[in-house]
N, C-alpha and C. Protein backbone atom coordinates (compact mmCIF):
# COMPACT_ATOMS: atom_id res chain seq x y z
N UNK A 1 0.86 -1.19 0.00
CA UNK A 1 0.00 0.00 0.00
C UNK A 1 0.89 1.24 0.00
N UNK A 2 0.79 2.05 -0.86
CA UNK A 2 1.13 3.89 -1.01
C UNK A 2 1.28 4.17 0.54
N UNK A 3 2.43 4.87 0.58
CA UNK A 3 2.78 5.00 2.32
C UNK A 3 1.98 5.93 2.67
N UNK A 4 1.43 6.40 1.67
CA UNK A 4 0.51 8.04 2.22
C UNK A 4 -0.93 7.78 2.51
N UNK A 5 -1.23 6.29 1.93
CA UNK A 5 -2.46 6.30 2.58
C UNK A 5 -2.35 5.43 3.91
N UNK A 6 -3.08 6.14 5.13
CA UNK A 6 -2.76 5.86 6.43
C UNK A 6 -4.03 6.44 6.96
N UNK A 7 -4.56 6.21 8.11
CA UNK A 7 -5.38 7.14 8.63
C UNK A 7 -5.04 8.57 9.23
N UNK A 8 -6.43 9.31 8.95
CA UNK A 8 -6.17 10.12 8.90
C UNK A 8 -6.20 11.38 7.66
N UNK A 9 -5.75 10.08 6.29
CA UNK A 9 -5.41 10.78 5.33
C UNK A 9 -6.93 10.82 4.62
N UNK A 10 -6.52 11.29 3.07
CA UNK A 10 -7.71 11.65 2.36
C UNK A 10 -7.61 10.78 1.28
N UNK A 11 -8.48 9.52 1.47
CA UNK A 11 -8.32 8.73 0.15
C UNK A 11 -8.92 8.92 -1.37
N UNK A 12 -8.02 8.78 -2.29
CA UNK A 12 -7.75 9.05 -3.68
C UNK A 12 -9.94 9.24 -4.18
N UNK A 13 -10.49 10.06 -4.59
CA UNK A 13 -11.65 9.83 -5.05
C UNK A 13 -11.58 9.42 -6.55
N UNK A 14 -11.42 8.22 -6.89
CA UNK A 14 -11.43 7.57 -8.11
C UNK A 14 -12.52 7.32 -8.74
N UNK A 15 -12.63 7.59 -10.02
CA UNK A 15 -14.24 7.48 -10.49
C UNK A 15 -13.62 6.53 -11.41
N UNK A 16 -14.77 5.26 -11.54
CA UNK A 16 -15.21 4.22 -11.90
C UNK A 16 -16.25 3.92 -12.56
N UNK A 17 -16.68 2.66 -13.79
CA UNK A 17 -17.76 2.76 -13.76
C UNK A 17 -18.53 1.62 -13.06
N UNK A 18 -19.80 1.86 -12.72
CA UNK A 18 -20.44 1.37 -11.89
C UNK A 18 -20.97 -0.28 -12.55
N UNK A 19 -21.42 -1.07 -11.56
CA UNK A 19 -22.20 -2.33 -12.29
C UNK A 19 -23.31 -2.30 -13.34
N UNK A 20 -23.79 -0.67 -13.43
CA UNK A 20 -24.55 -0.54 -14.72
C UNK A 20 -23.80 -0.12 -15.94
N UNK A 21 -22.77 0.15 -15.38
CA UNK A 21 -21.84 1.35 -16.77
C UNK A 21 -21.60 2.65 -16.72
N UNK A 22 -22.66 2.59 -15.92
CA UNK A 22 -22.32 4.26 -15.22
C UNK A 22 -21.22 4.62 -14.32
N UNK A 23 -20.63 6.00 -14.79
CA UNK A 23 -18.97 6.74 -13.69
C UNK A 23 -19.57 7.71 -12.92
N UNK A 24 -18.86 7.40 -11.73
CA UNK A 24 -19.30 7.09 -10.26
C UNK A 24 -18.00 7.63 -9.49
N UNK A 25 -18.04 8.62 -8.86
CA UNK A 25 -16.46 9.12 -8.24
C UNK A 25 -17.08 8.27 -6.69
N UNK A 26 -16.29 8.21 -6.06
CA UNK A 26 -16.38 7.44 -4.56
C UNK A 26 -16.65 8.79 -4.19
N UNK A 27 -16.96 9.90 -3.97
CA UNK A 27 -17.05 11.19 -3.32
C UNK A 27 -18.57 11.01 -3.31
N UNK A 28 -19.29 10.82 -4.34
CA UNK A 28 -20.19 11.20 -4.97
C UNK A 28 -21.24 10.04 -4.54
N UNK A 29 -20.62 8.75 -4.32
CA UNK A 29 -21.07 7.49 -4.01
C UNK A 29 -21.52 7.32 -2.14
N UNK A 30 -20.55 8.61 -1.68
CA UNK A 30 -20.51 8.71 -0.12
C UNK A 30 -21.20 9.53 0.54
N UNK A 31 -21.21 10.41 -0.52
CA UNK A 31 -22.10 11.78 0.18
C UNK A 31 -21.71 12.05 1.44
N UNK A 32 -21.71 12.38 2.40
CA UNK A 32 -21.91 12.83 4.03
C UNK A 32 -22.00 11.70 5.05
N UNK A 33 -21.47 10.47 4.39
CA UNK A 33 -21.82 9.26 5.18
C UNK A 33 -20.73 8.52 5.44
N UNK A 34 -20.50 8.10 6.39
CA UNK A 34 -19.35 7.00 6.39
C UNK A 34 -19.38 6.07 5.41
N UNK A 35 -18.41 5.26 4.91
CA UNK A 35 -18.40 4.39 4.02
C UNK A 35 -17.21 3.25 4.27
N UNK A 36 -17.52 1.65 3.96
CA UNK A 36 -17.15 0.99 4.00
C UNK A 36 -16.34 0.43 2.52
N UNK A 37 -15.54 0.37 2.10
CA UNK A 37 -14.91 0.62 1.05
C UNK A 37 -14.26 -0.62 0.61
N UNK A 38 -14.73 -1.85 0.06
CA UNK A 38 -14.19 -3.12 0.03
C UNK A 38 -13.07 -3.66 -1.26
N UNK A 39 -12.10 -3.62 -1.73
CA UNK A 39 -11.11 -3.57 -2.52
C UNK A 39 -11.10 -4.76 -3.11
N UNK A 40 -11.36 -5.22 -3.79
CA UNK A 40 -11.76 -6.85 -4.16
C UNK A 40 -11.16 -7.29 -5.20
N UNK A 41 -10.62 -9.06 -5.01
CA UNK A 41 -9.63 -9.72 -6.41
C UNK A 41 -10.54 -9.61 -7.37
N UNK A 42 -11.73 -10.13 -7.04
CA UNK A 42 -12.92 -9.96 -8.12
C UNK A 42 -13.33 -11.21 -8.05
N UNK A 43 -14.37 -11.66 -8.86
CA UNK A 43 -15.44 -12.56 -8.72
C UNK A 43 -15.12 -14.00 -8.55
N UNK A 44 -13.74 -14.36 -9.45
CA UNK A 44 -13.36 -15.53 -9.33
C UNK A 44 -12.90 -16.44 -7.90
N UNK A 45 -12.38 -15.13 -7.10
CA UNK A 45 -12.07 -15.46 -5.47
C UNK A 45 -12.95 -16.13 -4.75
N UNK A 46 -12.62 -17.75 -4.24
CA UNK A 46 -13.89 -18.11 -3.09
C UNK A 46 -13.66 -17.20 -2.35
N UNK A 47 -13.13 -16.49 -1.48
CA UNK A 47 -12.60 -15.49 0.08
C UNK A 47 -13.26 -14.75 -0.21
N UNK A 48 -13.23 -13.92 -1.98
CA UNK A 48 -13.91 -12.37 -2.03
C UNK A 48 -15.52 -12.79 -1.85
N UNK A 49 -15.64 -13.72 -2.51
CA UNK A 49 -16.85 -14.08 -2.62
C UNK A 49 -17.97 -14.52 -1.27
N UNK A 50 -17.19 -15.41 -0.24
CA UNK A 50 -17.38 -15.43 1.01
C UNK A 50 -17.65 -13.76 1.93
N UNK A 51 -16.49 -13.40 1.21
CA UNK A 51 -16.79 -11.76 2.45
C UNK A 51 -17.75 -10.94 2.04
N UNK A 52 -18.06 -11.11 0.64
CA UNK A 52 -19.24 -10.48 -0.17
C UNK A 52 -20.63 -10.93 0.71
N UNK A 53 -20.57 -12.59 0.80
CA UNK A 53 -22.19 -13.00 1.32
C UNK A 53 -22.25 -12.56 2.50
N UNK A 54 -20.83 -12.57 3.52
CA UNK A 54 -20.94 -11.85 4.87
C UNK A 54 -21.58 -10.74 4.61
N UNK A 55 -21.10 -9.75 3.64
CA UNK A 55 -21.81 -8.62 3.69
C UNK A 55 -23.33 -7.87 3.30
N UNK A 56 -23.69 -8.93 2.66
CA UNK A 56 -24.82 -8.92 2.45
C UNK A 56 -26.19 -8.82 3.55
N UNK A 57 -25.69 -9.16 4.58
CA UNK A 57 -26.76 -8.75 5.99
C UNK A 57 -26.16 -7.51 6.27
N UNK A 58 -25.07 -7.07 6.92
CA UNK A 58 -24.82 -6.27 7.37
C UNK A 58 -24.79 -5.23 6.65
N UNK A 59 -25.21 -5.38 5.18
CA UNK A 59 -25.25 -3.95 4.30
C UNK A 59 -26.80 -3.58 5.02
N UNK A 60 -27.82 -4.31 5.17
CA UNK A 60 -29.05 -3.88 5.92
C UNK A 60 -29.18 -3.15 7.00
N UNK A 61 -27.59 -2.85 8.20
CA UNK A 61 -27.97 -2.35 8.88
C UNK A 61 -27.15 -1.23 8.45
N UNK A 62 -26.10 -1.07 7.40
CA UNK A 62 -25.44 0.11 7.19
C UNK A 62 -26.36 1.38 6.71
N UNK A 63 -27.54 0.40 5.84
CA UNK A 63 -28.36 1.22 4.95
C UNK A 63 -28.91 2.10 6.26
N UNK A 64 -29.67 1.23 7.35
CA UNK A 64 -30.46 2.09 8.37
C UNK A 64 -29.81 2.93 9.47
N UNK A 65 -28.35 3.12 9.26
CA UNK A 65 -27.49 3.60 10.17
C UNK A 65 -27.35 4.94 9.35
N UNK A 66 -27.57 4.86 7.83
CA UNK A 66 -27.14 6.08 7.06
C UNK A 66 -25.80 5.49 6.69
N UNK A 67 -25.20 4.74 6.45
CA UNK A 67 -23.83 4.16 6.16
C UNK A 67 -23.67 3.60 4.68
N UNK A 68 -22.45 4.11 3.80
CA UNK A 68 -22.42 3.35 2.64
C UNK A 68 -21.61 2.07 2.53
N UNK A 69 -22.01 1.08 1.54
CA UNK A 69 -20.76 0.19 1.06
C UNK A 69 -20.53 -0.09 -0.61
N UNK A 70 -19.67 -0.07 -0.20
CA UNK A 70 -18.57 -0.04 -1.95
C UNK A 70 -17.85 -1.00 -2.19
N UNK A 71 -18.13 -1.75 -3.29
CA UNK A 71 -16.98 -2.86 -3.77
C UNK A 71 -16.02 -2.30 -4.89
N UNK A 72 -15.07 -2.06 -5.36
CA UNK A 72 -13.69 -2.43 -6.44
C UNK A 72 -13.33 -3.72 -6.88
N UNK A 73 -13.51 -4.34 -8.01
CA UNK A 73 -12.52 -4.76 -8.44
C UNK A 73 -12.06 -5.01 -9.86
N UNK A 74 -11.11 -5.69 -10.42
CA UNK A 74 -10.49 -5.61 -11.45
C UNK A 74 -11.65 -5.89 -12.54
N UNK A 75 -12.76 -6.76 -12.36
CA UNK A 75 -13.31 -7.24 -12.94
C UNK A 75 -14.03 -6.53 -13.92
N UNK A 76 -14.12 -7.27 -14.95
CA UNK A 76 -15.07 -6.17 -16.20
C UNK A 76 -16.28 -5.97 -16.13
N UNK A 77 -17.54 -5.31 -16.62
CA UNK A 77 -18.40 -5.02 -15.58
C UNK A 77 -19.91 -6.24 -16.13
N UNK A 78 -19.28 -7.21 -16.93
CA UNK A 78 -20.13 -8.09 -17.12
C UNK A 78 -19.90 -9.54 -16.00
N UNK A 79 -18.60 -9.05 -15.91
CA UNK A 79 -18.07 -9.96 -14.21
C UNK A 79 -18.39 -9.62 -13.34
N UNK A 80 -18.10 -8.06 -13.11
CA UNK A 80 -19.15 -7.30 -12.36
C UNK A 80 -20.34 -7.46 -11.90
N UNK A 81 -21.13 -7.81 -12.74
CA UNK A 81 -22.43 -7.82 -12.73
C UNK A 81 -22.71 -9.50 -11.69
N UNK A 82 -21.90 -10.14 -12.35
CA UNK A 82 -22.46 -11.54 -11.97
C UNK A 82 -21.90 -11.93 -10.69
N UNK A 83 -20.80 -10.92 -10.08
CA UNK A 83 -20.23 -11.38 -8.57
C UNK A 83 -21.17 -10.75 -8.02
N UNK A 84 -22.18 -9.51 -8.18
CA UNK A 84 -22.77 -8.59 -7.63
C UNK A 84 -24.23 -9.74 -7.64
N UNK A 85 -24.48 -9.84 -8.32
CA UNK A 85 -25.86 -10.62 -8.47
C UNK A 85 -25.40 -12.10 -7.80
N UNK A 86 -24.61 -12.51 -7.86
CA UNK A 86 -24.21 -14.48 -7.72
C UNK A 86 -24.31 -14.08 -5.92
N UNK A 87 -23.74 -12.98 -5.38
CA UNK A 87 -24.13 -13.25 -3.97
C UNK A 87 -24.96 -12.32 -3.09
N UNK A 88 -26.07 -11.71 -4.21
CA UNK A 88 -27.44 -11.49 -3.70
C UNK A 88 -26.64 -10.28 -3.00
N UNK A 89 -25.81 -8.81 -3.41
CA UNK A 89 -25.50 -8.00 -3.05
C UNK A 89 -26.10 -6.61 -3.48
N UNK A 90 -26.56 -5.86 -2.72
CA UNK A 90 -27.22 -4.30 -3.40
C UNK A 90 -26.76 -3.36 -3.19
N UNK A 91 -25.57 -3.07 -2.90
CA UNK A 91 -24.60 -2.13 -2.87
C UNK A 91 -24.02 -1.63 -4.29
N UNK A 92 -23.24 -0.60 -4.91
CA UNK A 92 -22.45 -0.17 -5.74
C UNK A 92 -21.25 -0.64 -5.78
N UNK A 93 -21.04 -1.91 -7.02
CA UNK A 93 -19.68 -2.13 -7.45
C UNK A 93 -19.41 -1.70 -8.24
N UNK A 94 -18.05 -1.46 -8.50
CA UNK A 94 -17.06 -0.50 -9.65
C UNK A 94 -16.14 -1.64 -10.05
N UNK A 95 -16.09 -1.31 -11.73
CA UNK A 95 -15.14 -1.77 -11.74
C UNK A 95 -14.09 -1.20 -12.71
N UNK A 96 -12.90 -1.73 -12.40
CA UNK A 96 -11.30 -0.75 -12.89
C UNK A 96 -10.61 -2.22 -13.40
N UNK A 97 -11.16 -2.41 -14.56
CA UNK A 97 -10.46 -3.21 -15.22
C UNK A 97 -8.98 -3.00 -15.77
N UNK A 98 -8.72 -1.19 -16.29
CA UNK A 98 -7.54 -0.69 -16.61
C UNK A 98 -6.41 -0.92 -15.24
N UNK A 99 -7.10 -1.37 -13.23
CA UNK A 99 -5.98 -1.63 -12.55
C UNK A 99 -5.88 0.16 -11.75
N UNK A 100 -6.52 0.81 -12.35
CA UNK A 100 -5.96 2.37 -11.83
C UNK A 100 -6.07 2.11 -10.75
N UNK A 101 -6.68 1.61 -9.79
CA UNK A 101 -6.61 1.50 -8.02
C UNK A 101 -5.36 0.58 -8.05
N UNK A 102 -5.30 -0.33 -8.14
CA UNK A 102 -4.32 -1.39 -8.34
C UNK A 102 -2.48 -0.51 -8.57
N UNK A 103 -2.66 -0.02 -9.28
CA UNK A 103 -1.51 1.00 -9.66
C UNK A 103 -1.02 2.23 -9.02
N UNK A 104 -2.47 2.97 -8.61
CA UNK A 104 -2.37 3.93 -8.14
C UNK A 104 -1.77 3.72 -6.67
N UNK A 105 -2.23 2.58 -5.82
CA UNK A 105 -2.13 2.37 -4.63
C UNK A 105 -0.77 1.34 -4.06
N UNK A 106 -0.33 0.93 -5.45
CA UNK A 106 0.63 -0.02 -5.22
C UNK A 106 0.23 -1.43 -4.42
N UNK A 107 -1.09 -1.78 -5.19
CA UNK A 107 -1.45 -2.71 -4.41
C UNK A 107 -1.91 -3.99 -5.11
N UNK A 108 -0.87 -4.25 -6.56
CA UNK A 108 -0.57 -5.32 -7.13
C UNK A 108 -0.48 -6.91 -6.61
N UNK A 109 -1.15 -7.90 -6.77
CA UNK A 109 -1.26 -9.35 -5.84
C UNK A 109 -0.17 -9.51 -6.81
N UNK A 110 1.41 -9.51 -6.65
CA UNK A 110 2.50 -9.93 -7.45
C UNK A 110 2.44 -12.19 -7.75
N UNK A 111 1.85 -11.97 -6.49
CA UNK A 111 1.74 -13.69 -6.46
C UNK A 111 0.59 -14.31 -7.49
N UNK A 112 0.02 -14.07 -7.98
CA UNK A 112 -1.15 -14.04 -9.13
C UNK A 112 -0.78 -13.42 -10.38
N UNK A 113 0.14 -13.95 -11.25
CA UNK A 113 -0.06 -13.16 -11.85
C UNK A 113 -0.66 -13.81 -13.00
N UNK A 114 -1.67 -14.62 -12.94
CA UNK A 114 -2.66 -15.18 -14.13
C UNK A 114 -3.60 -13.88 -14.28
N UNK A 115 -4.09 -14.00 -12.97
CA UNK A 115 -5.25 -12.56 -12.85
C UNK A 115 -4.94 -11.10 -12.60
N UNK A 116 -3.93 -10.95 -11.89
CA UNK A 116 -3.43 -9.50 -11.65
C UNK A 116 -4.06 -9.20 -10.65
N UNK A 117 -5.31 -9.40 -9.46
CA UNK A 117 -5.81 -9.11 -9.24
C UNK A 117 -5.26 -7.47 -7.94
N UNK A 118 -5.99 -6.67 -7.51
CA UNK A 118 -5.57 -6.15 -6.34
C UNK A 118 -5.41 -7.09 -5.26
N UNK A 119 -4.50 -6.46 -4.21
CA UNK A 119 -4.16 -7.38 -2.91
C UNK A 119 -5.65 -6.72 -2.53
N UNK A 120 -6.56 -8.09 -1.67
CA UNK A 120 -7.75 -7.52 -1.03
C UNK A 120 -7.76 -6.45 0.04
N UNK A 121 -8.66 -5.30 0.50
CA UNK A 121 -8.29 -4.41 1.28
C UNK A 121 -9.69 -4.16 1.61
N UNK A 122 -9.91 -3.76 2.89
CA UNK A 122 -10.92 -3.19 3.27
C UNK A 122 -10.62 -1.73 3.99
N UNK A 123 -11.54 -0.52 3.70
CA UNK A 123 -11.24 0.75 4.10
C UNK A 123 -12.53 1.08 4.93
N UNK A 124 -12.51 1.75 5.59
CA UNK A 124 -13.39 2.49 6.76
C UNK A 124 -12.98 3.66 6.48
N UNK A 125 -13.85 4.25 5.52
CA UNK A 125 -13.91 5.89 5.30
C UNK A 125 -15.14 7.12 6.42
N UNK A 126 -14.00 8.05 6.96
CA UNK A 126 -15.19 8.54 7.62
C UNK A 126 -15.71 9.74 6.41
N UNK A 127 -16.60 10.72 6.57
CA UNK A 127 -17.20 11.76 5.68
C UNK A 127 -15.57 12.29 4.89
N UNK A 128 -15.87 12.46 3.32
CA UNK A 128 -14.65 13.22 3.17
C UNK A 128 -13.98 11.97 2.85
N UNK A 129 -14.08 11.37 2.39
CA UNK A 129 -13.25 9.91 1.98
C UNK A 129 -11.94 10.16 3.47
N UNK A 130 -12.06 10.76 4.32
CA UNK A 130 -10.97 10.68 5.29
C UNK A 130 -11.19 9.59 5.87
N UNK A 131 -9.52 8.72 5.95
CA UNK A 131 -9.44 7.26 5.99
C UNK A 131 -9.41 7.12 7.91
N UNK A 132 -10.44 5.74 7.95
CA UNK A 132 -10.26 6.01 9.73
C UNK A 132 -9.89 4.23 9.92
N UNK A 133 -9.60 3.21 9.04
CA UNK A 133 -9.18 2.32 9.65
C UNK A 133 -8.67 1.41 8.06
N UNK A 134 -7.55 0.61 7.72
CA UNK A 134 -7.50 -0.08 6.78
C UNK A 134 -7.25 -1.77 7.06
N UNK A 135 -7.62 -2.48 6.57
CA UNK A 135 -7.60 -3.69 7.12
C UNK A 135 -7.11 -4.39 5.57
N UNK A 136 -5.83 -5.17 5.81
CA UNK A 136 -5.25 -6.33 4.70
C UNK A 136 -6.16 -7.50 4.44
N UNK A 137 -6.64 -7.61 3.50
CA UNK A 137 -7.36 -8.98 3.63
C UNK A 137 -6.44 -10.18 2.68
N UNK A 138 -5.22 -9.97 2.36
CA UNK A 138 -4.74 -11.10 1.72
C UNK A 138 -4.83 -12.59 2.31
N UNK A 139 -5.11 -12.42 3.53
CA UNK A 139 -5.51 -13.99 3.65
C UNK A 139 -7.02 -13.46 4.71
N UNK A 140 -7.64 -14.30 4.30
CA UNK A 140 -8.79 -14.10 4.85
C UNK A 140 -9.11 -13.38 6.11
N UNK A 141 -8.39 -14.00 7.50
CA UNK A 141 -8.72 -13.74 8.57
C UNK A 141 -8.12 -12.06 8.78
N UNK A 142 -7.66 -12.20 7.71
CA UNK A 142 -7.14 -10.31 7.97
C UNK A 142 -8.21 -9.59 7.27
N UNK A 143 -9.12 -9.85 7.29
CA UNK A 143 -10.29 -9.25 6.93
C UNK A 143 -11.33 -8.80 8.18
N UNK A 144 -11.67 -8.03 7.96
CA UNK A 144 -12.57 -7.18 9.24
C UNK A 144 -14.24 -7.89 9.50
N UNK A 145 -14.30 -8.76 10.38
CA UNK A 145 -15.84 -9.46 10.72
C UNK A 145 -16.66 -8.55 10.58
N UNK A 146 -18.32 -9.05 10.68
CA UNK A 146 -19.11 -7.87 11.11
C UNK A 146 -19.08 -7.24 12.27
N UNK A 147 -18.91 -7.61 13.07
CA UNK A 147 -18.85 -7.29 14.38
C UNK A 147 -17.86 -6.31 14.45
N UNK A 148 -16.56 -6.17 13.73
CA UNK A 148 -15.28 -5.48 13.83
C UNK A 148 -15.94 -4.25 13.09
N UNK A 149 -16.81 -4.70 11.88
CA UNK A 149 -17.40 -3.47 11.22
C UNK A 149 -18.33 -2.02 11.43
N UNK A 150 -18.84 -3.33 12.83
CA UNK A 150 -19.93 -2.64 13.40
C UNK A 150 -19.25 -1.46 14.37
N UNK A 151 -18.12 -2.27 14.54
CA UNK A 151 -17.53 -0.85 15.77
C UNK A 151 -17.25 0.05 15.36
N UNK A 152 -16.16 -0.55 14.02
CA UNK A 152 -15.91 0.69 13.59
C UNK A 152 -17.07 1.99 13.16
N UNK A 153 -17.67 1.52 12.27
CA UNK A 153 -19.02 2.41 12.19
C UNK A 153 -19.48 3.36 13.44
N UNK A 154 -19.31 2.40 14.52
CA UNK A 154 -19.79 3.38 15.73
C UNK A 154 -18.86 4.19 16.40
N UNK A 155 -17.61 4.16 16.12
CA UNK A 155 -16.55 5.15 16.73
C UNK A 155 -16.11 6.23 15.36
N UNK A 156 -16.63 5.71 14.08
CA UNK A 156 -16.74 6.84 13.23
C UNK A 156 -18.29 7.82 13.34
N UNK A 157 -19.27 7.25 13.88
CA UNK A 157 -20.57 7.96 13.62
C UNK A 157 -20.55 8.55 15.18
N UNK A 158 -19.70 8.01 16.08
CA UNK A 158 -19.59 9.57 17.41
C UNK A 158 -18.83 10.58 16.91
N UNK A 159 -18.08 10.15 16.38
CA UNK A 159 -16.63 11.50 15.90
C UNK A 159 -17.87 12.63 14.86
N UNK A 160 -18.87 11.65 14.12
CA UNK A 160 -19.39 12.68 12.71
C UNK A 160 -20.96 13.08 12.93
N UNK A 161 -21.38 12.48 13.83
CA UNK A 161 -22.89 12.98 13.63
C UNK A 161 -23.17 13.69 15.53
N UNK A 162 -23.31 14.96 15.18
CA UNK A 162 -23.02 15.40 16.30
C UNK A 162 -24.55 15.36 17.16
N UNK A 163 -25.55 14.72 16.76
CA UNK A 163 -26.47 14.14 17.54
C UNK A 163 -26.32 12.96 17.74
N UNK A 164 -25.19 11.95 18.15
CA UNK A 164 -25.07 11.30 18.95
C UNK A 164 -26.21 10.58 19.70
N UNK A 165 -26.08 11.76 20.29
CA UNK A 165 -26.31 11.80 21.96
C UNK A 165 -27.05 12.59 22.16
N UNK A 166 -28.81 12.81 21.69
CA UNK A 166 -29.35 13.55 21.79
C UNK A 166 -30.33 13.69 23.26
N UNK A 167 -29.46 13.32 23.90
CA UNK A 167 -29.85 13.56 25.61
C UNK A 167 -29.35 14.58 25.98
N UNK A 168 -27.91 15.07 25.50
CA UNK A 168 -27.50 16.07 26.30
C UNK A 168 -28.49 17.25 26.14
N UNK A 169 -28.28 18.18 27.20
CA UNK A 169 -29.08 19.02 27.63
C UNK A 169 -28.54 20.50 26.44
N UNK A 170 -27.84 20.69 25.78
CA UNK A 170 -27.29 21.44 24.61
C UNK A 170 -28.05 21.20 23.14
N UNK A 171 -27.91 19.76 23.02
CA UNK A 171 -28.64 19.44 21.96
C UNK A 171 -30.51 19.71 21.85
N UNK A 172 -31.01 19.25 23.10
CA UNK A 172 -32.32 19.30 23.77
C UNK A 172 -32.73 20.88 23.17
N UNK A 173 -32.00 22.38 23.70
CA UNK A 173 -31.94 23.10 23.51
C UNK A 173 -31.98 23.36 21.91
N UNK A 174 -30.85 22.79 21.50
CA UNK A 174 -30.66 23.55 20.25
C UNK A 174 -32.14 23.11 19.43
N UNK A 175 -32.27 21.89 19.40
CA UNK A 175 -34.10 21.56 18.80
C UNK A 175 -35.06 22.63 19.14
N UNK A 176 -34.96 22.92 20.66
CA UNK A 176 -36.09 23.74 21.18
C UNK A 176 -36.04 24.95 20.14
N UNK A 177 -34.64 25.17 20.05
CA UNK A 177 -34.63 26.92 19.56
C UNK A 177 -34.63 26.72 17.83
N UNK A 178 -34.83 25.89 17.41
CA UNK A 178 -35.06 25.24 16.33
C UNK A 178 -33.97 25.26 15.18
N UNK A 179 -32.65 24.86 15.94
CA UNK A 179 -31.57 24.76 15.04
C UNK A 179 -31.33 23.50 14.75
N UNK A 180 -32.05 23.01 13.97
CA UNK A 180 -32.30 22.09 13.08
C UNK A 180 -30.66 21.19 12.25
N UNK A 181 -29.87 22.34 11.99
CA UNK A 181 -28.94 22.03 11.15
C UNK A 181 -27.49 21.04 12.20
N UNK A 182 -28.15 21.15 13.83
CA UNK A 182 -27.33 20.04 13.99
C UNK A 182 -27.99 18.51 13.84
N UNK A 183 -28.48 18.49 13.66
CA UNK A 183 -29.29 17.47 13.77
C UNK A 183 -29.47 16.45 12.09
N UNK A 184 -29.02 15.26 12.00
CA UNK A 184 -29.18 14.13 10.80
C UNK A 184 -30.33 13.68 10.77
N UNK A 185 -30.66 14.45 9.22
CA UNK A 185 -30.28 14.44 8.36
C UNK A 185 -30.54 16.15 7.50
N UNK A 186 -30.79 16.92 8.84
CA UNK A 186 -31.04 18.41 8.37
C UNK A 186 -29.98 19.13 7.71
N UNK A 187 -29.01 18.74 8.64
CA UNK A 187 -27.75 19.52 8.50
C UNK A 187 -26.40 18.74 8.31
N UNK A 188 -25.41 19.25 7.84
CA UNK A 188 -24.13 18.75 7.48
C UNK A 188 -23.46 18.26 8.75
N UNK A 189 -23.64 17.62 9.87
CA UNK A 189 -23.04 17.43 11.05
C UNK A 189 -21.74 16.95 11.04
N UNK A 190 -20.79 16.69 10.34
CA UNK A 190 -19.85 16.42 10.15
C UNK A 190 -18.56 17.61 10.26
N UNK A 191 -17.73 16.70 11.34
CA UNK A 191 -16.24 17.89 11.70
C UNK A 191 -17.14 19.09 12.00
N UNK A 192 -18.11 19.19 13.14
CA UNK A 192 -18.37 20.84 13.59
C UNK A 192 -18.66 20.64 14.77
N UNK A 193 -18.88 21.34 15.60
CA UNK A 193 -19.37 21.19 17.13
C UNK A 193 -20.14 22.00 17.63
N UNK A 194 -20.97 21.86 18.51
CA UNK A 194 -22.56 23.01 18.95
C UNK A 194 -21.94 23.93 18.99
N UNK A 195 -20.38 24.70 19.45
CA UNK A 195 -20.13 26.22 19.25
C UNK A 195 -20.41 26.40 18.66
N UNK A 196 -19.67 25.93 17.37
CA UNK A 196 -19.20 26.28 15.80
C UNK A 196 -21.01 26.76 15.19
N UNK A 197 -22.04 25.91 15.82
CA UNK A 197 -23.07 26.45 15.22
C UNK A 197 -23.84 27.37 15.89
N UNK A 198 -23.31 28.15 16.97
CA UNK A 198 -24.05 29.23 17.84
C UNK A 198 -23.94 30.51 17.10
């Protein structure tokens, strides 16, 4: 992996086209939401394919959390289509058959080289493609469970949605007085704090 991507940082917004054909920047795919960002060999992988059906429940609770998920991979988008459909997934896959993630990121599977595929990766993007956790999945168990997913999600959605915690006695207020804009899905709550909106 590119030494510069680390947390913290601002990952590359690469536009792709989507499992319909349609180009799709990851900015654009995230909107204001955390996003789960899955880097994939592509369809032929039992592992990718396994972590795909894992994800297939837990995309249900990302949807109701306000949370996105994203697949990549090399695959062309008629391969595309059929890893996306073969494990009953409704999320947005991309695919970069030209490798530009693969290249860009230095994240060539050198050991494959029938397929080329990317080394598998999973990203935890908070708002802002800003990177808050990366996980290796070249061998399976270095891949992030649901459960690992779920946390993360929840120590990115205290840091970004500043109704939280709509007990505190600040927030209570700010509704009363009808400042709406801290509050999800009124307002941009992301990186600001009840000063910042007084």
């Amino acid at each position: 992996m590119r030494p510069d991507i680390i947390p913290g940082a601002t990952f590359p917004d690469y536009a792709l086209s989507d499992h319909t054909g349609k180009r799709r920047k990851l900015s654009e795919l995230q909107g204001q939401d955390p996003m789960v960002l899955v880097l994939s060999r592509g369809g032929f992988c039992p592992k990718d394919r396994r972590q795909c059906e894992g994800l297939v429940q837990l995309h249900r609770e990302l949807e109701v959390s306000y949370c996105r998920l994203v697949t990549i991979s090399t695959d062309n988008i008629t391969e595309t289509n059929e890893f996306r459909s073969g494990v009953g997934a409704h999320w947005p896959f991309l695919s970069d058959t030209r490798r530009t993630v693969q290249k860009d990121l230095d994240i060539a599977e050198y050991t494959d080289p029938a397929h080329n595929p990317m080394i598998p990766h999973t990203i935890i993007l908070e708002p802002d493609l800003v990177i808050y956790k990366i996980y290796n999945g070249y061998w399976f168990f270095g891949r992030p469970t649901s459960e690992e997913l779920r946390q993360d999600m929840r120590a990115v959605m205290k840091k970004c949605r500043l109704d939280w915690d709509i007990t505190t006695p600040e927030l209570k207020a700010a509704w009363q007085q009808g400042r709406k804009q801290l509050f999800y899905p009124y307002g941009n709550t992301y990186a600001q704090t009840i000063g910042e909106q007084d």
